[in-house]
Protein backbone atom coordinates (compact mmCIF):
# COMPACT_ATOMS: atom_id res chain seq x y z
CA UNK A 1 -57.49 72.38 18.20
CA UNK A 2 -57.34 75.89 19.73
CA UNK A 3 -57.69 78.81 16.33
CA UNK A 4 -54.22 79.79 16.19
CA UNK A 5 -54.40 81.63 13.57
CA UNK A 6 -57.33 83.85 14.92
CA UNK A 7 -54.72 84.62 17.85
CA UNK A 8 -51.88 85.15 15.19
CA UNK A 9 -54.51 87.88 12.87
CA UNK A 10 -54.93 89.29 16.61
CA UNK A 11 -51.70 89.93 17.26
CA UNK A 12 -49.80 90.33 14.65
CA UNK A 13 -49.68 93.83 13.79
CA UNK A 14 -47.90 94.23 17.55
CA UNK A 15 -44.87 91.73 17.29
CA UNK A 16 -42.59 94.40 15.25
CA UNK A 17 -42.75 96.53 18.51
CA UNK A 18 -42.88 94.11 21.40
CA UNK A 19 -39.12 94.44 22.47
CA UNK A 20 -37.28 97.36 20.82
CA UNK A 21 -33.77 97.73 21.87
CA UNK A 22 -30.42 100.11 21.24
CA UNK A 23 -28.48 96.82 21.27
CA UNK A 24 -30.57 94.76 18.89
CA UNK A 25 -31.08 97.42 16.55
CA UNK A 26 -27.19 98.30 16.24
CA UNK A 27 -25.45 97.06 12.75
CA UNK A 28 -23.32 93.63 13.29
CA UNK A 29 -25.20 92.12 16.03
CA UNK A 30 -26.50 89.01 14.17
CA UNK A 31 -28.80 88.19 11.42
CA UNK A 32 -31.73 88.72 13.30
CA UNK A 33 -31.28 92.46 13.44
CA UNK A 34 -34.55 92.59 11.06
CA UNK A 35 -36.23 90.99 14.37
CA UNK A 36 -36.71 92.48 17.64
CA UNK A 37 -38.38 89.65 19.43
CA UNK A 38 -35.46 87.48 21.14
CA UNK A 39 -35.70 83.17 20.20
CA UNK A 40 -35.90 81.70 23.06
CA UNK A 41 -34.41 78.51 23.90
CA UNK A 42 -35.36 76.58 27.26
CA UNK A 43 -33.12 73.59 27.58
CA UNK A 44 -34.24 71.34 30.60
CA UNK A 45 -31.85 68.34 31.54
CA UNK A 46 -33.45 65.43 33.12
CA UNK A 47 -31.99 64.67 36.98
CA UNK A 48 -29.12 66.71 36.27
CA UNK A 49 -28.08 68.08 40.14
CA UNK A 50 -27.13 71.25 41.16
CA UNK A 51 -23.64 69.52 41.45
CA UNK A 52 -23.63 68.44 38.42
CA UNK A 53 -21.88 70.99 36.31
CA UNK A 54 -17.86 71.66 36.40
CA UNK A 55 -19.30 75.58 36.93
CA UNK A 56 -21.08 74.83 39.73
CA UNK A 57 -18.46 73.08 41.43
CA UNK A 58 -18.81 69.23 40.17
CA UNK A 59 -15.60 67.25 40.51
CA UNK A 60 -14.59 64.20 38.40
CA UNK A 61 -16.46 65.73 35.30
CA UNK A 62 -15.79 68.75 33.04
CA UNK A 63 -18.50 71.03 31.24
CA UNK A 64 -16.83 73.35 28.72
CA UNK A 65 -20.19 74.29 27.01
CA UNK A 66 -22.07 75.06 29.75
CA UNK A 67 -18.92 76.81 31.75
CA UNK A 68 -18.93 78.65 28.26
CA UNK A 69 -22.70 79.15 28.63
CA UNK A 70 -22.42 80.65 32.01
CA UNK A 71 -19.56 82.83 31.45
CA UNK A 72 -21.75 84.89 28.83
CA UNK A 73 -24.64 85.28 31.29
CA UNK A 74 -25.89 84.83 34.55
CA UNK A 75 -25.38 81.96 36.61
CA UNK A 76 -27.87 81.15 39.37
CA UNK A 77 -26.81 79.46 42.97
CA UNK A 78 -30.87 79.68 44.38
CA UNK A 79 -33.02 78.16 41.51
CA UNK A 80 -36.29 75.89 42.20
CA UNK A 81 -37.95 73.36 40.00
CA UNK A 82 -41.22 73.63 41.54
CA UNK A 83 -41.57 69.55 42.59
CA UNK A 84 -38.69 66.68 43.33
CA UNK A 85 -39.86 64.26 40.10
CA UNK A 86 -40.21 64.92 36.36
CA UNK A 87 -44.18 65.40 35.27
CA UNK A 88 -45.44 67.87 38.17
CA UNK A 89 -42.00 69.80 37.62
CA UNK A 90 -42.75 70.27 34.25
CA UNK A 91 -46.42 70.23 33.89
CA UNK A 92 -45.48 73.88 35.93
CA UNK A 93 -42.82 75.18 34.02
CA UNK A 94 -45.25 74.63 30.60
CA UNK A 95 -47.98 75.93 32.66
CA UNK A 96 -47.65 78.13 35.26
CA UNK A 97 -49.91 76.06 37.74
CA UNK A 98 -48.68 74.32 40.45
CA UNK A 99 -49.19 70.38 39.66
CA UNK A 100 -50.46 69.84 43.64
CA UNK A 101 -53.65 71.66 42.69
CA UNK A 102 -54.35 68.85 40.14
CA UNK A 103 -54.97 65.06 41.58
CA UNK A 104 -53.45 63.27 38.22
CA UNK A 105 -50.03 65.22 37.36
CA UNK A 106 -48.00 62.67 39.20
CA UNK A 107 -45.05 60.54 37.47
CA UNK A 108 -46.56 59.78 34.45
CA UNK A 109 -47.23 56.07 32.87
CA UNK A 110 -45.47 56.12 29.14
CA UNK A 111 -49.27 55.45 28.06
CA UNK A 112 -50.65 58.46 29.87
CA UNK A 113 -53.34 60.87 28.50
CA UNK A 114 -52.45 64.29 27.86
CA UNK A 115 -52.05 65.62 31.35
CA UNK A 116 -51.57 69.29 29.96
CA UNK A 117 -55.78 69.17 28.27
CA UNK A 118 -55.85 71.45 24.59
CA UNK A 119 -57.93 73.92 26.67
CA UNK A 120 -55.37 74.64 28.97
CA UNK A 121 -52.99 78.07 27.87
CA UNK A 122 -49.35 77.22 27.46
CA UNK A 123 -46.26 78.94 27.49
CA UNK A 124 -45.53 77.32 23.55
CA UNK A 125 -49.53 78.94 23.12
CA UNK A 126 -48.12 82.22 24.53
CA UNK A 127 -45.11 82.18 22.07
CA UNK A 128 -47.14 81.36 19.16
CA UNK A 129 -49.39 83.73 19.81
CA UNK A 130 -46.80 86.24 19.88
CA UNK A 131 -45.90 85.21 16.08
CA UNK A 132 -43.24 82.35 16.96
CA UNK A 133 -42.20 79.16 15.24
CA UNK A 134 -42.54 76.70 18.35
CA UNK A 135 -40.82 73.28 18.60
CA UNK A 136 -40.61 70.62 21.12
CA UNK A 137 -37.27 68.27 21.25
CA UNK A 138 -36.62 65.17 23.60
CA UNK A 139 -38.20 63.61 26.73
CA UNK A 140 -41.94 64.95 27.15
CA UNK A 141 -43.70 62.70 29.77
CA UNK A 142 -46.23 64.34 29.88
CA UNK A 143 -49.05 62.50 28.31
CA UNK A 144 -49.92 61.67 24.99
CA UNK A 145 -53.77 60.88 23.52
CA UNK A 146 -57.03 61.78 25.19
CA UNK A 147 -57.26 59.03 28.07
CA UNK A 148 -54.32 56.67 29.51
CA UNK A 149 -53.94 53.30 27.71
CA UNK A 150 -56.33 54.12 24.85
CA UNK A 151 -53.80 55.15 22.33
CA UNK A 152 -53.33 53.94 18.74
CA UNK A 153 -49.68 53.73 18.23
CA UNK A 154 -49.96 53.00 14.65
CA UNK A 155 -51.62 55.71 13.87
CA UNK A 156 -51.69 59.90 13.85
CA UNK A 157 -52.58 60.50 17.78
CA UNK A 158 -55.96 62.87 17.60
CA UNK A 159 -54.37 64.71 20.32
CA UNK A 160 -50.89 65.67 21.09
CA UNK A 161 -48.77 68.70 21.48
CA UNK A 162 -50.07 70.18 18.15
CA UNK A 163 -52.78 70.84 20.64
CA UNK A 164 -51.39 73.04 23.12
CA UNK A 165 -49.47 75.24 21.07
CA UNK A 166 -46.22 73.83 19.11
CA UNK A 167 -45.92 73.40 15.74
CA UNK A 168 -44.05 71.01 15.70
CA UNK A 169 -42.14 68.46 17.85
CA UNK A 170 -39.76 65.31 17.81
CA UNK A 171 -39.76 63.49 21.79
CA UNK A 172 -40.02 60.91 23.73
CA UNK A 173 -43.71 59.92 24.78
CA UNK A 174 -42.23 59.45 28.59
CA UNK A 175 -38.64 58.95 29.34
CA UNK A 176 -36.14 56.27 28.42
CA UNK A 177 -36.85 53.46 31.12
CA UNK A 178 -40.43 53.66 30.54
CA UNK A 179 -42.33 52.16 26.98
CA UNK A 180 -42.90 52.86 24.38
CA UNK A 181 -39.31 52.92 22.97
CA UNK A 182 -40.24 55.45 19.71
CA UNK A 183 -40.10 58.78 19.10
CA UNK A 184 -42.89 60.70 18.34
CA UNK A 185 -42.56 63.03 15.89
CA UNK A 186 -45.54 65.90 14.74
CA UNK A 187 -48.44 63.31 16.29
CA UNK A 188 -47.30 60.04 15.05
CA UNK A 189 -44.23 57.19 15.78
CA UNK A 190 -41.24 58.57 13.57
CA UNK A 191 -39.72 56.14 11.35
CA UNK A 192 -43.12 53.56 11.90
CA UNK A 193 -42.94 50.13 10.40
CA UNK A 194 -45.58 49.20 9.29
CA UNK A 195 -44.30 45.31 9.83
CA UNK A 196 -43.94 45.88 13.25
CA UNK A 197 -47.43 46.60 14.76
CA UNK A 198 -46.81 48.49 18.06
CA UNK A 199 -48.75 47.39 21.28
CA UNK A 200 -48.38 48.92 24.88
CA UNK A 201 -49.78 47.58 28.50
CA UNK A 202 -48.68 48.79 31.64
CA UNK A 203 -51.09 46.05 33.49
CA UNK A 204 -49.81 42.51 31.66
CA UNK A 205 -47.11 41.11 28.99
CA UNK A 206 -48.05 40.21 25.67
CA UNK A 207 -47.95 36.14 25.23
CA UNK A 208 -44.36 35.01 24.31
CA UNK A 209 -42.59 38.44 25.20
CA UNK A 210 -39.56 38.36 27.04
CA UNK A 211 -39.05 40.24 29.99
CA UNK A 212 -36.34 41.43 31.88
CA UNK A 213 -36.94 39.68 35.12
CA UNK A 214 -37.81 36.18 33.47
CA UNK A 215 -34.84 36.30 31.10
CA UNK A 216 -32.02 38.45 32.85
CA UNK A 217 -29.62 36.95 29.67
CA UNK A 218 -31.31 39.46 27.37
CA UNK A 219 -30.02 42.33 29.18
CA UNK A 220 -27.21 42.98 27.03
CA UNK A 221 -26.57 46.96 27.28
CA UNK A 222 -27.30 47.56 31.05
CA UNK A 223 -28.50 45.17 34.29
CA UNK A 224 -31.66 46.44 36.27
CA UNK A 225 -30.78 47.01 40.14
CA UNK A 226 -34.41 47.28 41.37
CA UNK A 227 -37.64 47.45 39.24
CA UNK A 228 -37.31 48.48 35.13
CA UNK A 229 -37.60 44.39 34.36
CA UNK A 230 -40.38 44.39 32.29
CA UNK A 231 -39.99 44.58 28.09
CA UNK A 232 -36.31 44.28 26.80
CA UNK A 233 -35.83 47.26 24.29
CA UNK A 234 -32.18 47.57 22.84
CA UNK A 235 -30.72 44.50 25.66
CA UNK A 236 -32.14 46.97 28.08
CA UNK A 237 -35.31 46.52 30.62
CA UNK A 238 -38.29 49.14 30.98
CA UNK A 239 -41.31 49.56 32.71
CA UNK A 240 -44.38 48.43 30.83
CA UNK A 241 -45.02 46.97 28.82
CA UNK A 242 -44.67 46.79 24.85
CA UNK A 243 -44.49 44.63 21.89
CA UNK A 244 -43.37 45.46 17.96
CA UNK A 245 -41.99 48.74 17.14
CA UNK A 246 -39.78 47.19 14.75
CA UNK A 247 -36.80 49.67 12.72
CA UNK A 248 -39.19 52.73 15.02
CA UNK A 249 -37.40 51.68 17.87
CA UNK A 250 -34.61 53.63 19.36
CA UNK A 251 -31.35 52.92 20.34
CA UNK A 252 -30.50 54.68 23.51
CA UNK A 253 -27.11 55.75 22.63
CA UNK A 254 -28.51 57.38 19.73
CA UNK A 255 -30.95 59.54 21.34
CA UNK A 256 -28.76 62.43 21.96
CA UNK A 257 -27.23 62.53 18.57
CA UNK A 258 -31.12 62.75 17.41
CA UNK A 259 -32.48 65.13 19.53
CA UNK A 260 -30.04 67.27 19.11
CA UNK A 261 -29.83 67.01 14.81
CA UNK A 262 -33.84 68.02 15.17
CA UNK A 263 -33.60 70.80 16.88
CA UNK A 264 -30.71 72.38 14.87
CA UNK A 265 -32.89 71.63 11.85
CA UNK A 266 -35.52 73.39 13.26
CA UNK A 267 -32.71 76.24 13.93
CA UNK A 268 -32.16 76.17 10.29
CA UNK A 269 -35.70 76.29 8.81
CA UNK A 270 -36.82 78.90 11.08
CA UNK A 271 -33.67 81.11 11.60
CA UNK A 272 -35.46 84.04 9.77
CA UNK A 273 -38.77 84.56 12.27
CA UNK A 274 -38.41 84.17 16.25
CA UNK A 275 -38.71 80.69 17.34
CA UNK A 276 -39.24 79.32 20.74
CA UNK A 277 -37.97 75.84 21.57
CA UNK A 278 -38.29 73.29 24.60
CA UNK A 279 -35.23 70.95 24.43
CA UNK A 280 -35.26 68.20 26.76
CA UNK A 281 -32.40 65.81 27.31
CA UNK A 282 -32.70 62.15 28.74
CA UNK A 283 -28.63 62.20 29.20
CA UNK A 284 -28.67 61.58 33.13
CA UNK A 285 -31.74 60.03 34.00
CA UNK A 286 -31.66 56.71 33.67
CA UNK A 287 -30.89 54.18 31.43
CA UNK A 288 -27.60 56.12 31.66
CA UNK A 289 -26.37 54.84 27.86
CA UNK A 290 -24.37 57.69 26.40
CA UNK A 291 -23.08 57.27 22.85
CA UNK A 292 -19.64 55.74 22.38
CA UNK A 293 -17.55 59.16 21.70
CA UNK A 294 -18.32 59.89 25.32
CA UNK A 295 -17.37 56.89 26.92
CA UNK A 296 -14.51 57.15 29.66
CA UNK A 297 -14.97 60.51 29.16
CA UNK A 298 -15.38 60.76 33.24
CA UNK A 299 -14.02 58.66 35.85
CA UNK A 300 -17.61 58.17 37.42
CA UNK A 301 -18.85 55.81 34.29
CA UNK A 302 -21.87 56.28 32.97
CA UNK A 303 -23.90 58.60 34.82
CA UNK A 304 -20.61 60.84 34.48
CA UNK A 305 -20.02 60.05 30.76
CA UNK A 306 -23.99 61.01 30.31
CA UNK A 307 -23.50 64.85 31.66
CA UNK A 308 -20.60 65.07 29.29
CA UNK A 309 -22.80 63.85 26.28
CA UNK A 310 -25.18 66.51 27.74
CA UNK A 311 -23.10 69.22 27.49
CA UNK A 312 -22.06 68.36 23.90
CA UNK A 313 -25.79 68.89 23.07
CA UNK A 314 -25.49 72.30 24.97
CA UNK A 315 -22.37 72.86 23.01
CA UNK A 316 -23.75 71.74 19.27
CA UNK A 317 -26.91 74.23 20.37
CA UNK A 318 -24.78 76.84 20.48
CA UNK A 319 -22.44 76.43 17.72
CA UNK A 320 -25.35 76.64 15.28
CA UNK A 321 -26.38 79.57 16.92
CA UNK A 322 -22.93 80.74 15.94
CA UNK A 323 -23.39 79.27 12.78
CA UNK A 324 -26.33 80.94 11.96
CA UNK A 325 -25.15 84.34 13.37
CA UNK A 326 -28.53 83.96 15.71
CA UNK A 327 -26.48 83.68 19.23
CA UNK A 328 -26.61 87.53 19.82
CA UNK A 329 -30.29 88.14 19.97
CA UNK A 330 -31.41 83.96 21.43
CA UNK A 331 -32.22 83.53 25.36
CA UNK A 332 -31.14 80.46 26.14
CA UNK A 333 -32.23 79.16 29.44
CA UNK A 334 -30.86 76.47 30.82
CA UNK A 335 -31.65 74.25 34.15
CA UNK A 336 -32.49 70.84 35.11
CA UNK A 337 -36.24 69.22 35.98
CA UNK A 338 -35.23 68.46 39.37
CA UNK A 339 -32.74 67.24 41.69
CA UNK A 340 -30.12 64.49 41.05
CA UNK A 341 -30.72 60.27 41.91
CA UNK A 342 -27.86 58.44 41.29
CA UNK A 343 -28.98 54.80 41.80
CA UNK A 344 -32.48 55.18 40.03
CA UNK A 345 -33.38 50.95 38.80
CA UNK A 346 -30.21 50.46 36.66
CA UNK A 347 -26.49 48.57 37.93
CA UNK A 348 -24.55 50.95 36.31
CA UNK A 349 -22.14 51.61 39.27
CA UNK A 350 -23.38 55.02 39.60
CA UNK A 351 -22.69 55.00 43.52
CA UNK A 352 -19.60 53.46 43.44
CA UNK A 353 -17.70 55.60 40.73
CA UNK A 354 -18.54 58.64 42.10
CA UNK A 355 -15.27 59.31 43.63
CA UNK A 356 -16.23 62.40 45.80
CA UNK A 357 -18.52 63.92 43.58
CA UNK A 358 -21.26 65.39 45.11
CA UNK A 359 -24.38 65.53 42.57
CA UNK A 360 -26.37 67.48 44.65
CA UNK A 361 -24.00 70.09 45.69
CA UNK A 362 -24.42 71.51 49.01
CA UNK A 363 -28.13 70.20 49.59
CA UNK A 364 -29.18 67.42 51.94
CA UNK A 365 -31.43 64.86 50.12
CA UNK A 366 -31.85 63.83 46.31
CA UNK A 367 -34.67 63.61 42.94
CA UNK A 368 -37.96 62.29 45.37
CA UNK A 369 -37.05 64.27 48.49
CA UNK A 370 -38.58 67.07 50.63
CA UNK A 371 -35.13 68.42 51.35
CA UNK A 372 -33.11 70.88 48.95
CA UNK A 373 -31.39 68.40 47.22
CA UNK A 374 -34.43 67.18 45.47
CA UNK A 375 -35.71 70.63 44.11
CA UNK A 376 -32.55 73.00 44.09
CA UNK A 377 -31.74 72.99 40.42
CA UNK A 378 -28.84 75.05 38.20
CA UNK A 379 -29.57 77.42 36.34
CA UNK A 380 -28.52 80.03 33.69
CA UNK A 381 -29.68 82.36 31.27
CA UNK A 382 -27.60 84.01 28.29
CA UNK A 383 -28.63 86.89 25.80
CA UNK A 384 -25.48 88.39 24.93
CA UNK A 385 -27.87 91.13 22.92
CA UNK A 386 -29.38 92.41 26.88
CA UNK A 387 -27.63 90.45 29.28
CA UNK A 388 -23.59 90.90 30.32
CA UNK A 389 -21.64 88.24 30.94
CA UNK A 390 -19.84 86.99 34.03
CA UNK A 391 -23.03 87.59 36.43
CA UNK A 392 -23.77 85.22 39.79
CA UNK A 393 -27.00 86.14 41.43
CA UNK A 394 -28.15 84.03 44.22
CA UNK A 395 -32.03 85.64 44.29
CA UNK A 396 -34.44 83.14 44.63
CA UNK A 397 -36.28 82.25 41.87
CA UNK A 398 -38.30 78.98 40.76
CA UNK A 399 -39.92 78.03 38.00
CA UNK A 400 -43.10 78.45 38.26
CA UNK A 401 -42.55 82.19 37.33
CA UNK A 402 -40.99 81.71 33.92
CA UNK A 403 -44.09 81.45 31.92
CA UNK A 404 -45.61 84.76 33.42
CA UNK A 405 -41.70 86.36 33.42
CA UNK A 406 -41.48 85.49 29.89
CA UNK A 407 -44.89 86.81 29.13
CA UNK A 408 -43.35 90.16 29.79
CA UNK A 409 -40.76 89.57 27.83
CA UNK A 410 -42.94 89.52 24.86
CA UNK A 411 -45.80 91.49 26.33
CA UNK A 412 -48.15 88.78 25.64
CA UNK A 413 -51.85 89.31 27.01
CA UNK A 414 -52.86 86.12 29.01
CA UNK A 415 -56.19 84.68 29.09
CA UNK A 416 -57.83 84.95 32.51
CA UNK A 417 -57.13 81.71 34.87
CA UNK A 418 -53.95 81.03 32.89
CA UNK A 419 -50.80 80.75 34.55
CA UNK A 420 -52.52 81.28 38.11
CA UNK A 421 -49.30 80.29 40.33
CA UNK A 422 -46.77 82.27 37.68
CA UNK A 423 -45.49 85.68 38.49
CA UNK A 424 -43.66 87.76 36.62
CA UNK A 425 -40.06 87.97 38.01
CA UNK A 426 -38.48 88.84 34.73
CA UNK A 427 -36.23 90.95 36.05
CA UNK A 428 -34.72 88.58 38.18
CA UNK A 429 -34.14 85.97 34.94
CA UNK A 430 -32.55 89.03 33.21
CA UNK A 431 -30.49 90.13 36.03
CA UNK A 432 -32.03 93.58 36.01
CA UNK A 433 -33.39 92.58 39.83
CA UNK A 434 -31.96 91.25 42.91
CA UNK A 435 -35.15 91.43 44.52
CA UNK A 436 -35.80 87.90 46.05
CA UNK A 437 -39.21 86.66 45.42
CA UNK A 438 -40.52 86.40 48.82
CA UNK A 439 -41.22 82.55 48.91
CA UNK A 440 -42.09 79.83 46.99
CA UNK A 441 -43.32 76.28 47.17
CA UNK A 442 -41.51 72.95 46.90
CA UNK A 443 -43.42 69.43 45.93
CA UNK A 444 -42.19 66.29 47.49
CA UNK A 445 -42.70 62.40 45.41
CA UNK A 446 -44.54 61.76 48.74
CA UNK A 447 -46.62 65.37 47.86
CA UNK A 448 -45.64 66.67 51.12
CA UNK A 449 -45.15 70.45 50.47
CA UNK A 450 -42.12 72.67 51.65
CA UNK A 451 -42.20 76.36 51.54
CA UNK A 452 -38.98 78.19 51.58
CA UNK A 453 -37.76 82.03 51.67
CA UNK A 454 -34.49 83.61 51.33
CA UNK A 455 -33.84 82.63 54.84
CA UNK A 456 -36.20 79.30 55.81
CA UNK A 457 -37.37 76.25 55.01
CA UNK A 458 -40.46 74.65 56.33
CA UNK A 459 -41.41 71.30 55.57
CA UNK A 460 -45.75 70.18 56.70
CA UNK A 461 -45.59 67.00 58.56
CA UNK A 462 -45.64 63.40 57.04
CA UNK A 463 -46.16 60.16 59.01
CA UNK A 464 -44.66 58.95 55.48
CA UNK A 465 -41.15 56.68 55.71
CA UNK A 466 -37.87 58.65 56.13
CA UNK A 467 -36.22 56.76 53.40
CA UNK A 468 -37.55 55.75 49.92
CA UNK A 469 -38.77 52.62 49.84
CA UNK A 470 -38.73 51.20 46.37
CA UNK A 471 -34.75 50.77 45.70
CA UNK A 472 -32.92 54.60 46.08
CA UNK A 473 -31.27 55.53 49.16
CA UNK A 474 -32.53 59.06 49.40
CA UNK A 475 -33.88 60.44 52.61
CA UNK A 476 -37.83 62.02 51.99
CA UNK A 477 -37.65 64.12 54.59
CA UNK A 478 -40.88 63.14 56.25
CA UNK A 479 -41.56 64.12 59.55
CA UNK A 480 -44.31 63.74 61.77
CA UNK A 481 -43.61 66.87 63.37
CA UNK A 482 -43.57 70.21 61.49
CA UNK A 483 -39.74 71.07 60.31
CA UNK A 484 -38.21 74.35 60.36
CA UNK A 485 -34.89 75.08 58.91
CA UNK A 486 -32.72 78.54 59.06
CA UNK A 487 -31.22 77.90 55.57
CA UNK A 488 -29.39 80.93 54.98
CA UNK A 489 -26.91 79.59 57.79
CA UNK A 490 -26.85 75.88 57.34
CA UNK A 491 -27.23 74.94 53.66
CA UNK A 492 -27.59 71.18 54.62
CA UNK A 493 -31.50 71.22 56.82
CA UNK A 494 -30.03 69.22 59.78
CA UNK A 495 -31.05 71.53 62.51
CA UNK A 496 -35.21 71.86 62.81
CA UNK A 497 -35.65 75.16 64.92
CA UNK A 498 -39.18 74.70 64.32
CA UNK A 499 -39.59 75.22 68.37
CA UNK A 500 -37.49 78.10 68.97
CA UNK A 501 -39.25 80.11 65.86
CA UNK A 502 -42.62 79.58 66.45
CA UNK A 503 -43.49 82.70 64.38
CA UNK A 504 -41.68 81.97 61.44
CA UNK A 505 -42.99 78.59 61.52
CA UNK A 506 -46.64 80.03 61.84
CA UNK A 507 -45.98 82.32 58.97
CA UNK A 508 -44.99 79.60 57.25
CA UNK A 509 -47.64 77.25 57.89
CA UNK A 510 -49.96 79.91 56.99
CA UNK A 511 -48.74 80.81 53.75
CA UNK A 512 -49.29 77.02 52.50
CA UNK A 513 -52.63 77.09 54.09
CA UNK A 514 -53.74 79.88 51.99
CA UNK A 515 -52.28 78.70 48.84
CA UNK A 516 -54.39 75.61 49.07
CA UNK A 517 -57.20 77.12 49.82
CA UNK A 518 -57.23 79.14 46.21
């Protein structure tokens, strides 16, 4: 494990004076007066689209926490996850490295080694170097262990996110559809049971395990629609693989409600000393299985009953913070991984109950895609202590700059070769500059790259299919030919002017070959 606590001796005598403000330091503001380092709070939804939200637009669904959550801050209209699928968007956020410059951060296996290694310098390291409580909650899928398929489930995990900088954490090895079905909770299964030995496989079945495509009767809860037929967890199927678990494994339903009840805890225990926290929802990616409060919430069923359990976590976030007089001087940011599927393995009627509701907003294409649609992502950020309410800012941002942009925030002192694709654009996420960064890059499922300014897109050529092949009916946007798109006049990429701007495309082109070439 990385000496933490050398870092911490470092440091320490700095924190008092990182971030000393009129507003904080003014009598009523919150309890946290004593403080004047913000808590920050990233929440990241999981295939929640741009829209998604009733703020942004979404029909057929209201938000009232996250309206609530926008009205007290800024709302963005040109945010970027930096890739179209969950572990290379967030293996950048956490890191500040584009995934494409690594060969192994694709869509990770739920028995994947760490793909963020100890020796790597987080954004949770950054915060707890800065003299933060840190604290992961939800879906991680990330990794887990020091090489794929060699961990011990029913023991402590010799390496996990202890290792790269949070204290302590409560999430999902993967995500929901994939095994195993436990949380993990400070390095080892919560709630084990111990009668229950847990085994994983992602290459066979154990002997005598049902499986969702040899005994379709099991599937109580939810029907797959392509794929997720392997192990039956909770009358639902998964990919992989598992066996045992016993009163360790979750009920999806549930997962919210737990999630949620951790990371107010953590609130609780630590609402004294600045705390970071990465809260990560499963609500809208798939199994879609929202708790029974929120059922017919929505006309759309269950992928639209799922973003209204998602905004009650948003919500119960923010009432402790309330609570807890700590709202005043906490950043909350809030956006989604990437961009919205709606069939994604699961009949769940997703398509058909969508009633004019457009998930992905104005955007052509979906979650997988080259297009817009699969990396054009809400997102807002609230600090009522520094930031006024009732701000829109369409500047172009993505996320590959919050590590570095938060770095100022706390004026932490990176080590060299961290964060080497983040820069800090920290007045942008504060709203103190409209300055558009002046491009940034886009990762396709297919890894076909996209680089797009205020004004264009580009897209490098694929001889790759023009549909997904595997069940969704998203477009990739592969194209043998290069593709060009004036995007500040048509929102939806139909139009490839690639010919008729043969500079812009060359610029373009040019800027990706140079970025691959560090």
């Amino acid at each position: 494990m990385k000496n933490h606590l050398f870092l911490l001796s470092c440091l320490s005598a700095g924190v008092g004076q990182l971030i000393a403000t009129p507003a904080q330091a003014e009598e009523g503001k919150g309890k946290k007066t004593q403080s004047q380092t913000p808590n920050v709070i990233v929440i990241l939804a999981d295939d929640l689209g741009y829209g998604d939200l009733q703020c942004y637009g979404a029909k057929n669904v209201e938000t009232p926490n996250v309206n609530r959550l926008a009205a007290q801050g800024i709302r963005f209209t040109n945010t970027h996850a930096v890739a179209a699928t969950s572990t290379p968007s967030r293996y950048s956020l956490l890191t500040g490295e584009y995934a494409w410059r690594r060969p192994d951060t694709d869509v990770a296996a739920g028995n994947a080694g760490m793909i963020i290694r100890p020796e790597q310098y987080t954004m949770a390291d950054m915060f707890k170097a800065a003299g933060y409580r840190t604290a992961a909650f939800g879906k991680w899928h990330l990794g887990l262990g020091d090489k794929t398929g060699t961990q011990d489930w029913n023991a402590p995990l010799p390496c996990g996110l202890a290792d790269i900088g949070f204290d302590e954490h409560y999430i999902m090895a993967a995500t929901a559809d994939r095994v195993p079905c436990v949380f993990i909770q400070n390095g080892q299964v919560a709630n084990y049971d111990p009668s229950a030995p847990i085994e994983v496989n992602y290459q066979k079945n154990f002997p005598g395990e049902p499986t969702g495509r040899e005994n379709p009767e099991l599937l109580y809860n939810l029907r797959s629609s392509h794929g997720h037929d392997f192990s039956i967890v909770n009358g639902i199927g998964r990919i992989g693989y598992m066996k045992g678990g016993g009163k360790a494994l979750w009920k999806d339903e549930d997962i919210a409600d737990s999630i949620t009840s951790h990371a107010i805890d953590f609130i609780r225990r630590n609402q004294d000393e600045p705390f970071f926290i990465y809260f990560c929802t499963n609500d809208i990616h798939v199994p879609r299985f929202p708790h029974p409060r929120f059922r017919g919430k929505t006309n759309m069923g269950l992928r639209g009953d799922a973003i209204a359990q998602f905004d009650w976590c948003v919500g119960a976030l923010m009432q402790a913070l309330d609570e807890m007089k700590l709202a005043d001087n906490t950043l909350i940011i809030l956006s989604s991984d990437n961009g919205p599927v709606v069939d994604d393995g699961y009949d769940d009627q997703a398509e058909e109950l969508l009633h004019g509701h457009q998930p992905a907003g104005p955007w052509r294409g979906n979650k997988y895609s080259a297009f817009e649609g699969g990396t054009a992502v809400p997102a807002i950020v609230r600090w009522p202590a520094q930031i006024k309410g009732g701000q829109e800012s369409d500047v172009l941002m993505s996320h590959i700059d919050w590590m570095a942009s938060l770095g100022s925030l706390l004026h932490a002192r990176l080590p060299k070769g961290s964060a080497p694709d983040s820069q800090n654009r920290l007045g942008n996420l504060l709203g103190t500059d409209a300055t558009d960064r002046p491009w940034i890059i886009e990762q396709a499922s297919s890894h076909v790259l996209s680089v797009r300014s205020k004004e264009w897109k580009y897209i490098e050529p694929s001889d790759g299919p023009a549909m997904i092949p595997w069940g969704p009916k998203i477009e990739t946007g592969n194209l043998s030919t290069p593709q060009l798109y004036h995007i500040s006049q048509e929102q939806d990429e139909h139009t490839n002017v690639a010919a008729e701007h043969l500079d812009i495309l060359f610029e373009m082109q040019n800027i990706l070959r140079r970025e691959r070439a560090k």
